[in-house]
PDB file of N, CA and C in Angstrom:
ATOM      1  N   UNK A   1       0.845  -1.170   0.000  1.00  0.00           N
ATOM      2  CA  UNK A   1       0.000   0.000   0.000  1.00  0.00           C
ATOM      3  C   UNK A   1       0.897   1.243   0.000  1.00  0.00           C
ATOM      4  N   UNK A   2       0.181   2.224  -0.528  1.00  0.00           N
ATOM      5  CA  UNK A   2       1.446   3.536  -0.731  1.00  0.00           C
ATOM      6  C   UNK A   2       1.031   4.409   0.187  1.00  0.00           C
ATOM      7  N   UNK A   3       1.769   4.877   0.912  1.00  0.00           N
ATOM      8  CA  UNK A   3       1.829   5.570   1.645  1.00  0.00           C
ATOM      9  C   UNK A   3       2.191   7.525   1.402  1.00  0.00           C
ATOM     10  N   UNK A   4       1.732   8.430   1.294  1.00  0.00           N
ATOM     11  CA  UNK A   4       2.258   9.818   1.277  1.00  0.00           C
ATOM     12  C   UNK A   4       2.366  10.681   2.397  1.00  0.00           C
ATOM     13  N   UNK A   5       3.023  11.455   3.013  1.00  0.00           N
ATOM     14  CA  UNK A   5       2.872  12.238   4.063  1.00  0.00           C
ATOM     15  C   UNK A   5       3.368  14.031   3.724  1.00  0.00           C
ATOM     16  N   UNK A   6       2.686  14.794   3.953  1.00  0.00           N
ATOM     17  CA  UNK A   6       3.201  15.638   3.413  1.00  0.00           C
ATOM     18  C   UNK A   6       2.405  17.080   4.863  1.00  0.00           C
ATOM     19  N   UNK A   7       3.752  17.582   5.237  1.00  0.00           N
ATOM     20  CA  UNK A   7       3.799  18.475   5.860  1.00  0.00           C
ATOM     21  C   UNK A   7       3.780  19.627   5.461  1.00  0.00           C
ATOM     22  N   UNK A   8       3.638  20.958   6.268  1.00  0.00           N
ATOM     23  CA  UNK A   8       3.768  22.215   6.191  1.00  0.00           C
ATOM     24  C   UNK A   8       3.863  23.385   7.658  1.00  0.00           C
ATOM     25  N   UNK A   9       5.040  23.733   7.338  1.00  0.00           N
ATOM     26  CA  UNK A   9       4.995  24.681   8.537  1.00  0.00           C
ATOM     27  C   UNK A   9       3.711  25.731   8.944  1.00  0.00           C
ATOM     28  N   UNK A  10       3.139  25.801  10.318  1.00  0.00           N
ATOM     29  CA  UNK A  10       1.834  26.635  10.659  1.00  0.00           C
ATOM     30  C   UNK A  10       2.836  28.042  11.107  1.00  0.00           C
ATOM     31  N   UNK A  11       3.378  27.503  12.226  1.00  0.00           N
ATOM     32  CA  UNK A  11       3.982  28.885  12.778  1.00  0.00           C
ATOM     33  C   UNK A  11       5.417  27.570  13.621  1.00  0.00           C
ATOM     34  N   UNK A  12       6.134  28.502  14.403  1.00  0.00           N
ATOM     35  CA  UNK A  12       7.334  27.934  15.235  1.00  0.00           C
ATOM     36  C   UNK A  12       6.694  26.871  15.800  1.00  0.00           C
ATOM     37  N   UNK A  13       7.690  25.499  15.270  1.00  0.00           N
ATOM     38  CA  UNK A  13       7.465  24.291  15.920  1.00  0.00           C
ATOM     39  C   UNK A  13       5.847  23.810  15.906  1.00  0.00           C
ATOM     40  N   UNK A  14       5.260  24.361  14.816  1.00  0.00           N
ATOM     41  CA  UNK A  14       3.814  24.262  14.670  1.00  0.00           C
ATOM     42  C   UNK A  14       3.724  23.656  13.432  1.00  0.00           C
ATOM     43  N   UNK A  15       2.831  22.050  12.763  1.00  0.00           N
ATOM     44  CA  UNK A  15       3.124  21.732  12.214  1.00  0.00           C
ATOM     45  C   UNK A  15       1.646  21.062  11.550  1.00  0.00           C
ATOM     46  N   UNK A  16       1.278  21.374   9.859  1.00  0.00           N
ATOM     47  CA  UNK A  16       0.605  20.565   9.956  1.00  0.00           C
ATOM     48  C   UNK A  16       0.665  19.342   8.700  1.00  0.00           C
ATOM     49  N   UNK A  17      -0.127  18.109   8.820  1.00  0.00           N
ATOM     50  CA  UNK A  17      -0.094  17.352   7.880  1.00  0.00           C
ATOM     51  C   UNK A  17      -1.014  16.321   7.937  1.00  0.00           C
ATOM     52  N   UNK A  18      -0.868  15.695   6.328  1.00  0.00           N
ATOM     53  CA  UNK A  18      -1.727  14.557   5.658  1.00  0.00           C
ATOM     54  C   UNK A  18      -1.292  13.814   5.685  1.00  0.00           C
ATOM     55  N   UNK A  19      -2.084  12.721   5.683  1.00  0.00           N
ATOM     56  CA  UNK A  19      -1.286  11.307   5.534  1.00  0.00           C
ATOM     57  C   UNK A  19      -2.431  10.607   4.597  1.00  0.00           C
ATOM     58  N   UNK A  20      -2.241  10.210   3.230  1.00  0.00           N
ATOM     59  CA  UNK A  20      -2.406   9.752   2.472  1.00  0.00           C
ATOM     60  C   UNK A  20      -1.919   7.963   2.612  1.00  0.00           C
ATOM     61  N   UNK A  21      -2.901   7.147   2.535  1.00  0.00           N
ATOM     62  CA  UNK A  21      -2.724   5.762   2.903  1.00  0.00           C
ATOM     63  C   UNK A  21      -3.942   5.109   2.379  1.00  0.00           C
ATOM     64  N   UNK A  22      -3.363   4.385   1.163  1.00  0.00           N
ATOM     65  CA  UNK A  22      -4.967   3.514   0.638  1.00  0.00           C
ATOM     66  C   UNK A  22      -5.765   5.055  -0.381  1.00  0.00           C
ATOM     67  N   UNK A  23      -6.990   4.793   0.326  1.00  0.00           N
ATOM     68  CA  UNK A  23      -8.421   5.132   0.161  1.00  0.00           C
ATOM     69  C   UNK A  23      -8.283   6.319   1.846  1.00  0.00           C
ATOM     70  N   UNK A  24      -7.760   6.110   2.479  1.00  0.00           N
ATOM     71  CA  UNK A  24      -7.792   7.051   3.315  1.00  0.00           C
ATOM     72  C   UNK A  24      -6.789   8.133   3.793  1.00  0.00           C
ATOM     73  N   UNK A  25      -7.485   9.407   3.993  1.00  0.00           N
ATOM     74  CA  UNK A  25      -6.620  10.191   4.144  1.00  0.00           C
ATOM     75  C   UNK A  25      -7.044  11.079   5.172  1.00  0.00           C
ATOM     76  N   UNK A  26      -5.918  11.625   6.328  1.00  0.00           N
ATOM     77  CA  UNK A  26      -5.864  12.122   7.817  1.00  0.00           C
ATOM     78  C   UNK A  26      -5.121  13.405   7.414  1.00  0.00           C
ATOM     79  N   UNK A  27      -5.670  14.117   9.005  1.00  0.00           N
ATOM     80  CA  UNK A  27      -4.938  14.835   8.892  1.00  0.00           C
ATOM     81  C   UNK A  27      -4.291  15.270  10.405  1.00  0.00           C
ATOM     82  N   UNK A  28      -3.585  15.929  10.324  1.00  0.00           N
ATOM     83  CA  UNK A  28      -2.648  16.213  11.906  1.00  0.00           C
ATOM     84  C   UNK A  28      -2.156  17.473  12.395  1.00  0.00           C
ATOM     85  N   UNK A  29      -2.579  18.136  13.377  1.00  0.00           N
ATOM     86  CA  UNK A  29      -1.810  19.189  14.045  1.00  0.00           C
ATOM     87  C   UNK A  29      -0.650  18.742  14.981  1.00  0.00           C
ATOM     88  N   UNK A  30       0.438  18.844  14.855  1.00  0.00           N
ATOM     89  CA  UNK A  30       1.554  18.748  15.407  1.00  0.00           C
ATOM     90  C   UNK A  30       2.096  20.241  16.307  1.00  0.00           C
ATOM     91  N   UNK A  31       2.723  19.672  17.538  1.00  0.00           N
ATOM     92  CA  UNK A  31       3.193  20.577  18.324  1.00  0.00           C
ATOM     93  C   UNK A  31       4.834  20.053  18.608  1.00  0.00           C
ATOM     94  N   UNK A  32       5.910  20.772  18.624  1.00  0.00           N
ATOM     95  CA  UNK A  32       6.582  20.176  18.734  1.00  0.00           C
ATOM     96  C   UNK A  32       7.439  20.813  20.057  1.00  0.00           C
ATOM     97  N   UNK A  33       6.918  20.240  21.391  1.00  0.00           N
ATOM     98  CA  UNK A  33       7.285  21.256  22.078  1.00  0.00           C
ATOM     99  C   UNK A  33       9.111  21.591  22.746  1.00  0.00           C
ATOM    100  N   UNK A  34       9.521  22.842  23.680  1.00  0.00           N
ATOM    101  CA  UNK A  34      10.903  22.604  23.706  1.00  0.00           C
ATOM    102  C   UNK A  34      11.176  21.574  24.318  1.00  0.00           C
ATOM    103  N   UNK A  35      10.677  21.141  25.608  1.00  0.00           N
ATOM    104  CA  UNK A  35      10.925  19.733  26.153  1.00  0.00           C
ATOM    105  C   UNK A  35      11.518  18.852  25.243  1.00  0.00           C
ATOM    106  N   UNK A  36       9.970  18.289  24.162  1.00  0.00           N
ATOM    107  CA  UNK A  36      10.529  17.562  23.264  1.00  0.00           C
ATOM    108  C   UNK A  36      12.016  17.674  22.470  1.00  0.00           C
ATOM    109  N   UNK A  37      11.936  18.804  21.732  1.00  0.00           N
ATOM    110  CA  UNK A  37      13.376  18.952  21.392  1.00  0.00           C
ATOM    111  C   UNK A  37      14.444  18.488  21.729  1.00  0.00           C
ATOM    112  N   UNK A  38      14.466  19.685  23.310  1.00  0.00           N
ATOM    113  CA  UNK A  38      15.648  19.030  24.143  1.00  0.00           C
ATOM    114  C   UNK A  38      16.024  17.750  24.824  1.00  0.00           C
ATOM    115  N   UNK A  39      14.881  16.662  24.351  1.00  0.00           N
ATOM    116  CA  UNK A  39      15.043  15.169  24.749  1.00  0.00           C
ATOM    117  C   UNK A  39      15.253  14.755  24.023  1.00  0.00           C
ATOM    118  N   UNK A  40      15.251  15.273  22.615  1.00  0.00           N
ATOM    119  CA  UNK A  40      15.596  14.568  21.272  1.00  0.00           C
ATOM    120  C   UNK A  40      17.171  14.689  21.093  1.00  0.00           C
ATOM    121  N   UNK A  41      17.392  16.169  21.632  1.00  0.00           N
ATOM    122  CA  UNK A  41      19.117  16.389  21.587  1.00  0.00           C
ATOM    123  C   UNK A  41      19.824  16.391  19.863  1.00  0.00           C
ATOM    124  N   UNK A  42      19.042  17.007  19.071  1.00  0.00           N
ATOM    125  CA  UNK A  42      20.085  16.708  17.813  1.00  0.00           C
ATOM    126  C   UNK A  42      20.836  17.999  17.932  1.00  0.00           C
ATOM    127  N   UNK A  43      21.487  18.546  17.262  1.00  0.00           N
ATOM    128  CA  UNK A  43      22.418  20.175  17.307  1.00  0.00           C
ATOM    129  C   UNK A  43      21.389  21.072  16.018  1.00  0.00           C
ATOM    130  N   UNK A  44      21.154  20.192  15.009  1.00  0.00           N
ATOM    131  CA  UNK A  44      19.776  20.793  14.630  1.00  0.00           C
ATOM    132  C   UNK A  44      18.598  20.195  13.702  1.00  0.00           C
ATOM    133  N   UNK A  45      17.318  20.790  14.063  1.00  0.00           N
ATOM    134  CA  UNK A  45      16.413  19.587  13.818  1.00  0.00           C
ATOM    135  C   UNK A  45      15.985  20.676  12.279  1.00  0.00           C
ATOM    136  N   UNK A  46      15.192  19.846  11.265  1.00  0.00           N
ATOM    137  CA  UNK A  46      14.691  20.180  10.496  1.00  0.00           C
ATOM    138  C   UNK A  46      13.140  19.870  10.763  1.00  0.00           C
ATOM    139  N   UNK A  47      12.189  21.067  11.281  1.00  0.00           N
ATOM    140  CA  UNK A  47      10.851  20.316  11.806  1.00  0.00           C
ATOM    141  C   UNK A  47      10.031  19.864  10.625  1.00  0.00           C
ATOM    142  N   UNK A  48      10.387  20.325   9.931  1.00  0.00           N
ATOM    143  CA  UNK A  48       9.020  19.349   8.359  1.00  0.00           C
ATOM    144  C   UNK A  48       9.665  18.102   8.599  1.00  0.00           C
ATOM    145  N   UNK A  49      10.680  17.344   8.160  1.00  0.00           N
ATOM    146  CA  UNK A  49      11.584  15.940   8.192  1.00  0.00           C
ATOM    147  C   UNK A  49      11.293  15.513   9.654  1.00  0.00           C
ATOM    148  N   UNK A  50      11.253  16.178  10.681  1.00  0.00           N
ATOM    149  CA  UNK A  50      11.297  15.747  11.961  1.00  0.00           C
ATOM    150  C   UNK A  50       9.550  15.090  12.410  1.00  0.00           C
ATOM    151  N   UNK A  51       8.945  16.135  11.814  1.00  0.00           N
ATOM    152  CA  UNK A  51       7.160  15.804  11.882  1.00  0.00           C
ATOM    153  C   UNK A  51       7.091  14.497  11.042  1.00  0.00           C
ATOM    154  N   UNK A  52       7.741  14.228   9.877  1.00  0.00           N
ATOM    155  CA  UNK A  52       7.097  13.645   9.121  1.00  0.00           C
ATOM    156  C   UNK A  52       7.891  12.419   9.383  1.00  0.00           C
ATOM    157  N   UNK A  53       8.967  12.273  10.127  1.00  0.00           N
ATOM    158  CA  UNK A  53       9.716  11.037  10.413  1.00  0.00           C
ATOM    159  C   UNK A  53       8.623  10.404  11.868  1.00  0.00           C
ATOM    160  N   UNK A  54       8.162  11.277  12.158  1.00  0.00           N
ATOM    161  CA  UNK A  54       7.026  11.241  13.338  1.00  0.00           C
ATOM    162  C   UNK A  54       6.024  10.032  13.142  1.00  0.00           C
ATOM    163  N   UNK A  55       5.380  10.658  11.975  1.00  0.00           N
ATOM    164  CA  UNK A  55       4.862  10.016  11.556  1.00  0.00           C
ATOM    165  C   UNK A  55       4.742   8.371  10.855  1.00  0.00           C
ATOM    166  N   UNK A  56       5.671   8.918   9.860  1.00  0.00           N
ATOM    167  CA  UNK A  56       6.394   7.336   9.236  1.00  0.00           C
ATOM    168  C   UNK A  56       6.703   6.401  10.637  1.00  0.00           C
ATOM    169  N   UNK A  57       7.310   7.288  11.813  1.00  0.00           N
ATOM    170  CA  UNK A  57       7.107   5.749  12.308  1.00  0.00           C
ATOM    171  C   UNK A  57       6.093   5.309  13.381  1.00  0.00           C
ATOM    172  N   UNK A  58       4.888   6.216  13.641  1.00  0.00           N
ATOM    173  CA  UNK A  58       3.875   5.558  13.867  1.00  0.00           C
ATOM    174  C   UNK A  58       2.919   4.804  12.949  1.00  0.00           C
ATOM    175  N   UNK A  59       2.772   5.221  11.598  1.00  0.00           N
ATOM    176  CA  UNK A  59       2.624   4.718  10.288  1.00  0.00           C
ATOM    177  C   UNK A  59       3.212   3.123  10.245  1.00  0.00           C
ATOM    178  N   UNK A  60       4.469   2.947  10.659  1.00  0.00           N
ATOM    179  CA  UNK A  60       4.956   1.693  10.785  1.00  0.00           C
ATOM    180  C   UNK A  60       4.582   0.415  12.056  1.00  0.00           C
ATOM    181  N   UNK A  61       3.858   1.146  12.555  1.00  0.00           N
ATOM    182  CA  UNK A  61       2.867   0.356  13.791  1.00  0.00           C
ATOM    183  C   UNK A  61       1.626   0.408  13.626  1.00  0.00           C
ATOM    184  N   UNK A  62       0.985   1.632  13.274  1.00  0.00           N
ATOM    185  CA  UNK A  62      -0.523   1.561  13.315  1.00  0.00           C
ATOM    186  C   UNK A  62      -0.656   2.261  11.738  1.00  0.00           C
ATOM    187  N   UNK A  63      -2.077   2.233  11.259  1.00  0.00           N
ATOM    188  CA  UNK A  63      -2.892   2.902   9.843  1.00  0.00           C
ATOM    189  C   UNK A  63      -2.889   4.420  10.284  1.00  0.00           C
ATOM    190  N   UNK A  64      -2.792   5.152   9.478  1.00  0.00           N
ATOM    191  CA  UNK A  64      -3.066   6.191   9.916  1.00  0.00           C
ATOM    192  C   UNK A  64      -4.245   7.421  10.721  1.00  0.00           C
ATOM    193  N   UNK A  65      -5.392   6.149  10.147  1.00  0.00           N
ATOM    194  CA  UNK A  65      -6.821   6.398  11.185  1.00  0.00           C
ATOM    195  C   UNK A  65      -6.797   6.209  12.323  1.00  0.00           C
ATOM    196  N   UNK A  66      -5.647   5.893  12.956  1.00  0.00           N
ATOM    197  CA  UNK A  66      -5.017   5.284  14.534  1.00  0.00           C
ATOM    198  C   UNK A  66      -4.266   6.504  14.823  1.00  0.00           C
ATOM    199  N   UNK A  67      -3.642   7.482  14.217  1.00  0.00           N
ATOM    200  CA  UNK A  67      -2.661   8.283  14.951  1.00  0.00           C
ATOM    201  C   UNK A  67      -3.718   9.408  14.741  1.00  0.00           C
ATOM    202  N   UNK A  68      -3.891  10.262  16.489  1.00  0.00           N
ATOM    203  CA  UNK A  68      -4.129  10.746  16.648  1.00  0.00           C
ATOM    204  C   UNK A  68      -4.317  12.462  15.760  1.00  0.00           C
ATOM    205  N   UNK A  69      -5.559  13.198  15.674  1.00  0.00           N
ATOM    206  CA  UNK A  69      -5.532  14.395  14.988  1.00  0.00           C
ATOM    207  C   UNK A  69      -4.316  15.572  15.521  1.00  0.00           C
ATOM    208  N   UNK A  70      -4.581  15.752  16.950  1.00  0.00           N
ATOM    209  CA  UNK A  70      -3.757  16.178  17.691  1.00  0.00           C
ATOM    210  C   UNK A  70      -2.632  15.517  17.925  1.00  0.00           C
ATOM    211  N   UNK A  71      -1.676  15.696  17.505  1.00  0.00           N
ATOM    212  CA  UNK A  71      -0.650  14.664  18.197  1.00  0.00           C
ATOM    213  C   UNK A  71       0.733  15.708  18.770  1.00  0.00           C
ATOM    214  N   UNK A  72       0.895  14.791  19.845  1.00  0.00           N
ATOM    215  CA  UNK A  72       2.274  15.435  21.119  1.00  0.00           C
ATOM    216  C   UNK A  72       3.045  14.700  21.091  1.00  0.00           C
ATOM    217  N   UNK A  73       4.108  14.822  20.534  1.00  0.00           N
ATOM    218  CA  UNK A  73       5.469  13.960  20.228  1.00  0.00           C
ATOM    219  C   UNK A  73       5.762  13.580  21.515  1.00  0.00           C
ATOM    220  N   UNK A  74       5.850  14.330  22.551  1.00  0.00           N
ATOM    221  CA  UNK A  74       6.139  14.498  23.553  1.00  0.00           C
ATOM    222  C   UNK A  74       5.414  13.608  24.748  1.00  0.00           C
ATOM    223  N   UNK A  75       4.418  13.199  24.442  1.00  0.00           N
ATOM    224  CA  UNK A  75       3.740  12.109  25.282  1.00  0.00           C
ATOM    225  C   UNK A  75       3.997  10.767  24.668  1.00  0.00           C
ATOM    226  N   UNK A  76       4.689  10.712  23.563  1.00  0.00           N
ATOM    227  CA  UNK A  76       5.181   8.912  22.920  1.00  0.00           C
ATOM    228  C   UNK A  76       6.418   8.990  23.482  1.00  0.00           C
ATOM    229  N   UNK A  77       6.948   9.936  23.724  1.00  0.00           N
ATOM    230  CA  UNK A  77       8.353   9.504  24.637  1.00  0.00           C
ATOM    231  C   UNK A  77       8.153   8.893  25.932  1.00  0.00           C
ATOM    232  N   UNK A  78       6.767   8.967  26.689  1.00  0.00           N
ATOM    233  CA  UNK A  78       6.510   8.486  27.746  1.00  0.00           C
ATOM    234  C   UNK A  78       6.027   6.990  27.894  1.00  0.00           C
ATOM    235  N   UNK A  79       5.152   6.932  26.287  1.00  0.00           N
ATOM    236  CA  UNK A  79       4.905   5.750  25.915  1.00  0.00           C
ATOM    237  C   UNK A  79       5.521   4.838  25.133  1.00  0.00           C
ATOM    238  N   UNK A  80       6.808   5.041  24.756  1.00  0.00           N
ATOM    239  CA  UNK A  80       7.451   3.953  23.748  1.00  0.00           C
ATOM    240  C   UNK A  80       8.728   4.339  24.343  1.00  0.00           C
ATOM    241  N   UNK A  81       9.803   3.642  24.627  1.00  0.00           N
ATOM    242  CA  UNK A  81      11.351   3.866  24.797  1.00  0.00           C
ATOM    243  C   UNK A  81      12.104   3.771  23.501  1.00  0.00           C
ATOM    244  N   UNK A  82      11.421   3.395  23.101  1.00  0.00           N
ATOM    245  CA  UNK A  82      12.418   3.447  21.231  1.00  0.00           C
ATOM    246  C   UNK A  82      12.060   4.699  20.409  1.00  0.00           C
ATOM    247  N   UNK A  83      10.780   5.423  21.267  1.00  0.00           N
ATOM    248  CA  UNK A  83      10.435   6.260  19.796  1.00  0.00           C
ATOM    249  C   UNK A  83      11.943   6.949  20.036  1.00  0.00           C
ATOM    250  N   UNK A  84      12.457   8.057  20.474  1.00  0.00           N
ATOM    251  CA  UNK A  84      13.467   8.992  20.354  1.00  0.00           C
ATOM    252  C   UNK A  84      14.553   8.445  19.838  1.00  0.00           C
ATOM    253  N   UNK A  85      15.130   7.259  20.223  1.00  0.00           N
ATOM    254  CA  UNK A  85      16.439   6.730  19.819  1.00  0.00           C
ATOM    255  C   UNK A  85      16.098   6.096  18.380  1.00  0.00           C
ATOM    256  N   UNK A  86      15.004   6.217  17.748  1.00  0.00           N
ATOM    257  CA  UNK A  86      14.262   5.610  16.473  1.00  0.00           C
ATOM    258  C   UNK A  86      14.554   6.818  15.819  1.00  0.00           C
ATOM    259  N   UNK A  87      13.957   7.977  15.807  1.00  0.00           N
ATOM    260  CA  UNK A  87      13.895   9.027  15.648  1.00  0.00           C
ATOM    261  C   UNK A  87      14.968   9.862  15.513  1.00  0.00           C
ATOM    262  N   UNK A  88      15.980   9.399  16.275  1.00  0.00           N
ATOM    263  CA  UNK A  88      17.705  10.182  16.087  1.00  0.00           C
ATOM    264  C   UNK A  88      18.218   9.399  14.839  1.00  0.00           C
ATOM    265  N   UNK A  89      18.053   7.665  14.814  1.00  0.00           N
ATOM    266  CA  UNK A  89      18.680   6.877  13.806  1.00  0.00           C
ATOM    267  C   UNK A  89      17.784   7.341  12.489  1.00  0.00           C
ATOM    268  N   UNK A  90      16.807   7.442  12.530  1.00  0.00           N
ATOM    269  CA  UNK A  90      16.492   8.103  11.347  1.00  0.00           C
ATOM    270  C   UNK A  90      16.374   9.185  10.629  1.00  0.00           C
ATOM    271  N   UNK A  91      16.690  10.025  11.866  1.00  0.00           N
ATOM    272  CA  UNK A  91      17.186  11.540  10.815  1.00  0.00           C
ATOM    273  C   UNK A  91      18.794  11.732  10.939  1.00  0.00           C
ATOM    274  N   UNK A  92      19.853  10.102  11.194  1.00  0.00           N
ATOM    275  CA  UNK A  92      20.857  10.762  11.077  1.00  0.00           C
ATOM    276  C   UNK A  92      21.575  10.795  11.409  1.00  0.00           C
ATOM    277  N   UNK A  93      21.035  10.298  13.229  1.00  0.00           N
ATOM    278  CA  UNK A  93      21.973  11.255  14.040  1.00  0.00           C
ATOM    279  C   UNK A  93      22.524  10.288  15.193  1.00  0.00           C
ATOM    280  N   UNK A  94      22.128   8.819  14.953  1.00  0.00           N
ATOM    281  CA  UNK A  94      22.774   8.031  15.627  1.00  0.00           C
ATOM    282  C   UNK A  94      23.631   6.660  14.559  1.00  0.00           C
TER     283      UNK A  94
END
């Protein structure tokens, strides 16, 4: 199945996007807050690539009718121990 994701900056660390999957298509407000950042630790993030690597890898666990409209990067760090260290190896940085 093909998958598309396609972001766009709202305002600082404000993010929004589609996710194109199948016959269905979502959409997402992203926040990306400093906490988050500074637990992510890269020297510098690109937030469109960073949202959308977000995605791809909840995309890689659940459909996209599963990831939340609202979504807080920042509360899957509480719930997954791999998302961040997933998230560094894929933009790069581990």
């Amino acid at each position: 199945m093909s998958t598309e994701v396609r972001v766009r900056p709202m305002a600082d660390h404000e993010y929004a996007a589609e996710v194109h999957e199948g016959t269905e298509t979502t959409t997402h407000h992203v926040v990306l807050s400093r906490n988050f950042l500074d637990d992510l630790a890269l020297l510098e993030v690109d937030g469109t690539a960073l949202v959308e690597e977000i995605l791809r890898y909840l995309l890689d666990r659940e459909p996209n009718t599963a990831i939340p409209h609202e979504l807080d990067p920042a509360a899957l760090t509480d719930q997954d121990a791999e998302f961040l260290p997933e998230l560094r190896r894929r933009l790069g940085a581990e």
